[in-house]
C-alpha atoms as a PDB file:
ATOM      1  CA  UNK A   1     -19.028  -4.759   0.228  1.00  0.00           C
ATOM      2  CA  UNK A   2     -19.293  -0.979  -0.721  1.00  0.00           C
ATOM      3  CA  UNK A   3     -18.868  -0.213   2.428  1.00  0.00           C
ATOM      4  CA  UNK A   4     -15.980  -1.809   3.145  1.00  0.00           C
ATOM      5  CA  UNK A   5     -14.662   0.215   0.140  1.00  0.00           C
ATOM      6  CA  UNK A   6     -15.743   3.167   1.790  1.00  0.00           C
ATOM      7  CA  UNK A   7     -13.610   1.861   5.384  1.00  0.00           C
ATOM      8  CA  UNK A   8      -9.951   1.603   3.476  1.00  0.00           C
ATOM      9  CA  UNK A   9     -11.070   5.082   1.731  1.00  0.00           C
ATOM     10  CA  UNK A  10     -11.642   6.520   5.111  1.00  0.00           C
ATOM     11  CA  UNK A  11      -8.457   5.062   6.341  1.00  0.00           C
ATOM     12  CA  UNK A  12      -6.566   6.437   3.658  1.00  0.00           C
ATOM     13  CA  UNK A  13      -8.071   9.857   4.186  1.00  0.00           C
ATOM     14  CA  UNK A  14      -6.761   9.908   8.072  1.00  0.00           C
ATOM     15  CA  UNK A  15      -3.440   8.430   7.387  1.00  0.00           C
ATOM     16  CA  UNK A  16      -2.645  10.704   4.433  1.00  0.00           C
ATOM     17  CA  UNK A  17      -4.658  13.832   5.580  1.00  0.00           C
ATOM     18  CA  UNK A  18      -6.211  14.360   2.539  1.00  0.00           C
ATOM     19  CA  UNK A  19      -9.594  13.216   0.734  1.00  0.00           C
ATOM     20  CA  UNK A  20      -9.316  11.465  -2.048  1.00  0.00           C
ATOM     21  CA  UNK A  21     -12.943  11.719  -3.281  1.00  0.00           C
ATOM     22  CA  UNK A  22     -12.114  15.240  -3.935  1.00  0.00           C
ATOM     23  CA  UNK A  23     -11.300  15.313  -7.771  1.00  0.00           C
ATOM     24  CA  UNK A  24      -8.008  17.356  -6.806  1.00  0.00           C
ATOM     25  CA  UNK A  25      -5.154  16.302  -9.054  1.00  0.00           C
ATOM     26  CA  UNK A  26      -2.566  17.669  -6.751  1.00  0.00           C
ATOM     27  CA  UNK A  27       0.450  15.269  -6.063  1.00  0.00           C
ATOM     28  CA  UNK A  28      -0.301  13.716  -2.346  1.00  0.00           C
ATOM     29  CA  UNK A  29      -3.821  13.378  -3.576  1.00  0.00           C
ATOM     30  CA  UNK A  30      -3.280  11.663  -6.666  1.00  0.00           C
ATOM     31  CA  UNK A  31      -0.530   9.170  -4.459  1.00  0.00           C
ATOM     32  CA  UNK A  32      -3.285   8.836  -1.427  1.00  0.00           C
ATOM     33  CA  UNK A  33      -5.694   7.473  -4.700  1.00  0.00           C
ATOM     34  CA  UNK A  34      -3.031   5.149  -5.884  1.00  0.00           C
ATOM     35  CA  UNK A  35      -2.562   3.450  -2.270  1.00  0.00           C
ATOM     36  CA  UNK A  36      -6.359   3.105  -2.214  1.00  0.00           C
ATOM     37  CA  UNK A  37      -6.245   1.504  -5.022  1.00  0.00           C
ATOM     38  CA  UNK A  38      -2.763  -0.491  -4.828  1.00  0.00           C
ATOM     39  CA  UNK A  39      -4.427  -1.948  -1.500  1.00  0.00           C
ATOM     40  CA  UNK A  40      -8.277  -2.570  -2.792  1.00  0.00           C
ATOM     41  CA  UNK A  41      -7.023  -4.334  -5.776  1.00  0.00           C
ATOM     42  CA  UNK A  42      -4.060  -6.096  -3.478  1.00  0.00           C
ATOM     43  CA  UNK A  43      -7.109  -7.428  -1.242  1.00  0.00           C
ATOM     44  CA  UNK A  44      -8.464  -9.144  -3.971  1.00  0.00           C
ATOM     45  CA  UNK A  45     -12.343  -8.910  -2.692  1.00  0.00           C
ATOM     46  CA  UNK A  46     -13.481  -5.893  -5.394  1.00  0.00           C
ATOM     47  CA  UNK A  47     -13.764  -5.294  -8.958  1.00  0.00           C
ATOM     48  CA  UNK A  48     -11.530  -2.691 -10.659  1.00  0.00           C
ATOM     49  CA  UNK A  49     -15.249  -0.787 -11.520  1.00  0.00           C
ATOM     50  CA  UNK A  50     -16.016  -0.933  -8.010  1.00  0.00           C
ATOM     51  CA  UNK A  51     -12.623   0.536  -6.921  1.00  0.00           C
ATOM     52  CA  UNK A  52     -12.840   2.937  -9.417  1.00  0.00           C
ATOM     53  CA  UNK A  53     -16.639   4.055  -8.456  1.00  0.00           C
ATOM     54  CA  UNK A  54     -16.077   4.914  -5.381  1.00  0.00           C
ATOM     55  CA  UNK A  55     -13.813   7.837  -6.205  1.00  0.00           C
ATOM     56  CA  UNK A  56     -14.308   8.747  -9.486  1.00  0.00           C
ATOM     57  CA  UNK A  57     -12.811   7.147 -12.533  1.00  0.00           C
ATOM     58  CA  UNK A  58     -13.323   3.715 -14.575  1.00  0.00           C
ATOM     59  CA  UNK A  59     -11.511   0.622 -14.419  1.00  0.00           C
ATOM     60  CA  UNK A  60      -8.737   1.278 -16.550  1.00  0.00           C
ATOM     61  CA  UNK A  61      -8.178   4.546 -14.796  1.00  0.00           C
ATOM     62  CA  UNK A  62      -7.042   1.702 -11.602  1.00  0.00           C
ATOM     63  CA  UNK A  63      -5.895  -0.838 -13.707  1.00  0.00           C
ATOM     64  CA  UNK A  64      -3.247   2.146 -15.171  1.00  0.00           C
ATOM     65  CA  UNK A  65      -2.602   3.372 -11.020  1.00  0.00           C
ATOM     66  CA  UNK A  66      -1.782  -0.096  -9.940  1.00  0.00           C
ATOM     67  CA  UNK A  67       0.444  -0.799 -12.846  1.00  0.00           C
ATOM     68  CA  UNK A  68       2.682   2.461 -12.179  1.00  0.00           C
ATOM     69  CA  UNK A  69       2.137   2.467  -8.530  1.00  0.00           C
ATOM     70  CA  UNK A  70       5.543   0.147  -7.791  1.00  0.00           C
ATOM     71  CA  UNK A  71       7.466   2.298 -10.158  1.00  0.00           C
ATOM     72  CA  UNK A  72       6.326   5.298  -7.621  1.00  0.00           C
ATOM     73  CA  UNK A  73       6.659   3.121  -4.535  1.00  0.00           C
ATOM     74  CA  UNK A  74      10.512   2.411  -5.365  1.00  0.00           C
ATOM     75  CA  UNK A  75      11.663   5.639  -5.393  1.00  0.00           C
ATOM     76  CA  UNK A  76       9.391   7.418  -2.734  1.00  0.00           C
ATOM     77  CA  UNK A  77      10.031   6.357   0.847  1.00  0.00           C
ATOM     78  CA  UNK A  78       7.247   8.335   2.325  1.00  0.00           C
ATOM     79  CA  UNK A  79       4.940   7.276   0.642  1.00  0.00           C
ATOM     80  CA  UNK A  80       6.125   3.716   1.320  1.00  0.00           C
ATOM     81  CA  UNK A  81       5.669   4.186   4.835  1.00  0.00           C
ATOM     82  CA  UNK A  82       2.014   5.579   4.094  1.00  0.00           C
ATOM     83  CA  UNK A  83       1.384   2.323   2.338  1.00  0.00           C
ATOM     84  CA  UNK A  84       2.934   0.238   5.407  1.00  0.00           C
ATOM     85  CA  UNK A  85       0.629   2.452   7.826  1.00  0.00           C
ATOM     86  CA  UNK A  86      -2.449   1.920   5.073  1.00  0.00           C
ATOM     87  CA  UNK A  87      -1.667  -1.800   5.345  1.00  0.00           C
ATOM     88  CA  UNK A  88      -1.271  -2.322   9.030  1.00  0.00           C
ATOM     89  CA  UNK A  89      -4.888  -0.664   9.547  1.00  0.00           C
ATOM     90  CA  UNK A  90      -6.629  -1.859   6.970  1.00  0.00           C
ATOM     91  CA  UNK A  91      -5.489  -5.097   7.172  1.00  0.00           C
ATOM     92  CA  UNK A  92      -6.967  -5.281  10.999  1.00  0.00           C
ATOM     93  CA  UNK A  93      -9.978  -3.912  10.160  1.00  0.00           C
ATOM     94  CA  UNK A  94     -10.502  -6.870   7.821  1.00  0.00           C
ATOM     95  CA  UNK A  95      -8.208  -9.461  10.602  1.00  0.00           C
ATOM     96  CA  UNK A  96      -6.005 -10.250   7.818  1.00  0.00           C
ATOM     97  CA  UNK A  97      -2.789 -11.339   9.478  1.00  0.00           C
ATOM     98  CA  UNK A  98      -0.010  -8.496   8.687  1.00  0.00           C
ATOM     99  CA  UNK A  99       3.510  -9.373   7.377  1.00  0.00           C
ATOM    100  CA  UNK A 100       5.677 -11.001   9.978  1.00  0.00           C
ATOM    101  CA  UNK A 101       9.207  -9.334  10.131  1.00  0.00           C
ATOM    102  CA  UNK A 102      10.722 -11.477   8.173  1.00  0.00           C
ATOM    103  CA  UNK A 103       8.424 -10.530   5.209  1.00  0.00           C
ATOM    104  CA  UNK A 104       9.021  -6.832   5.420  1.00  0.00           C
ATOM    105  CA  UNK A 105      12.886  -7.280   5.520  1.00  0.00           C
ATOM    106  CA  UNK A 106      12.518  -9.382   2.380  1.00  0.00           C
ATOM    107  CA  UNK A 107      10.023  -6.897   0.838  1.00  0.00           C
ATOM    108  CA  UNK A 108      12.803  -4.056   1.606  1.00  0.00           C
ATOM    109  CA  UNK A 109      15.940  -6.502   0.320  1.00  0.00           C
ATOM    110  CA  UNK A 110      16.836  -4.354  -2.483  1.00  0.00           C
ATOM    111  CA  UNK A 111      16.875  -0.962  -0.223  1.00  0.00           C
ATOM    112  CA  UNK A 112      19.315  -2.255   2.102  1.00  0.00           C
ATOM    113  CA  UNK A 113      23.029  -1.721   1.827  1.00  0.00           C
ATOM    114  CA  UNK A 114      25.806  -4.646   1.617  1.00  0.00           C
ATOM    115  CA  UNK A 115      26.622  -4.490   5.385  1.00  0.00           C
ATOM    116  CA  UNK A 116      23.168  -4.587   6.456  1.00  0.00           C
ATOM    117  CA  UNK A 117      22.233  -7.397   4.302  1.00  0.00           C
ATOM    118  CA  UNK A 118      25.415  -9.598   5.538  1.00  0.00           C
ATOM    119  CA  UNK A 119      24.244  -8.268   9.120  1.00  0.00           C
ATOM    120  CA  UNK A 120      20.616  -9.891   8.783  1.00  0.00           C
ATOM    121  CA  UNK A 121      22.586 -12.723   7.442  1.00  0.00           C
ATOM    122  CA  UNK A 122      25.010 -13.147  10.362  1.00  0.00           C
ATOM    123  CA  UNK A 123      21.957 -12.732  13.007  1.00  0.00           C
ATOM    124  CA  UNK A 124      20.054 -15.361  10.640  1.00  0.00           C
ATOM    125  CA  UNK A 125      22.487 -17.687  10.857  1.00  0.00           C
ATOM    126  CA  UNK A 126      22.895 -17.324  14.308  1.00  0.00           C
ATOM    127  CA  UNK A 127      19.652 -17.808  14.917  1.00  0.00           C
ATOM    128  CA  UNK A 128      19.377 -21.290  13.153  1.00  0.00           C
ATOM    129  CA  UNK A 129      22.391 -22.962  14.385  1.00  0.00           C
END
């Protein structure tokens, strides 16, 4: 188990191009820790102590990342797509099936402007009939 901990930490790391073990408190640090630990605790196979362990701070440290980490994620877009990269690997290395397109488009719904949202309609609905 710890080291699959130590596999999303690693793929974090390369993604980000930084190390989160490293007790910095710069900015992309500090974000690269809280997609760590968005995606450990998302998995749902770790405690928060063990997420917390393996780089550094106790379990309400996480608890307090995860909780502000979809504030962040709405109004960052990079570091959205570092999430979606984060995701896509990780979730291969563990053959967990990634989000189909239809998924992502719903999880970006509220980014999208009017005419792009009746366009996805129109090529929905063309699609079904």
């Amino acid at each position: 188990m710890n080291g699959d901990l130590n596999n999303i930490i690693e793929s974090v790391n390369e993604i980000c191009d930084v190390e989160i073990r490293s007790g910095s408190r710069k900015r992309i640090v500090m974000d690269s820790k809280k997609i760590y630990m968005h995606i450990a605790v998302e998995l749902n196979l770790f405690t928060l102590y063990e997420i917390g362990f393996h780089v550094g701070v106790n379990h309400a440290t996480v608890l307090h990342h995860t909780r502000s980490f979809e504030f962040v994620l709405k109004s960052d877009p990079i570091l959205r797509r570092k999430l979606e990269s984060c995701n896509l690997k990780i979730h291969s290395m563990f053959n967990i099936e990634n989000p189909n397109y239809r998924d992502l488009v719903f999880m970006h719904w509220k980014e999208l402007t009017n005419k792009q949202r009746s366009k996805i309609a129109d090529m929905t609905k063309e699609y079904y009939d």
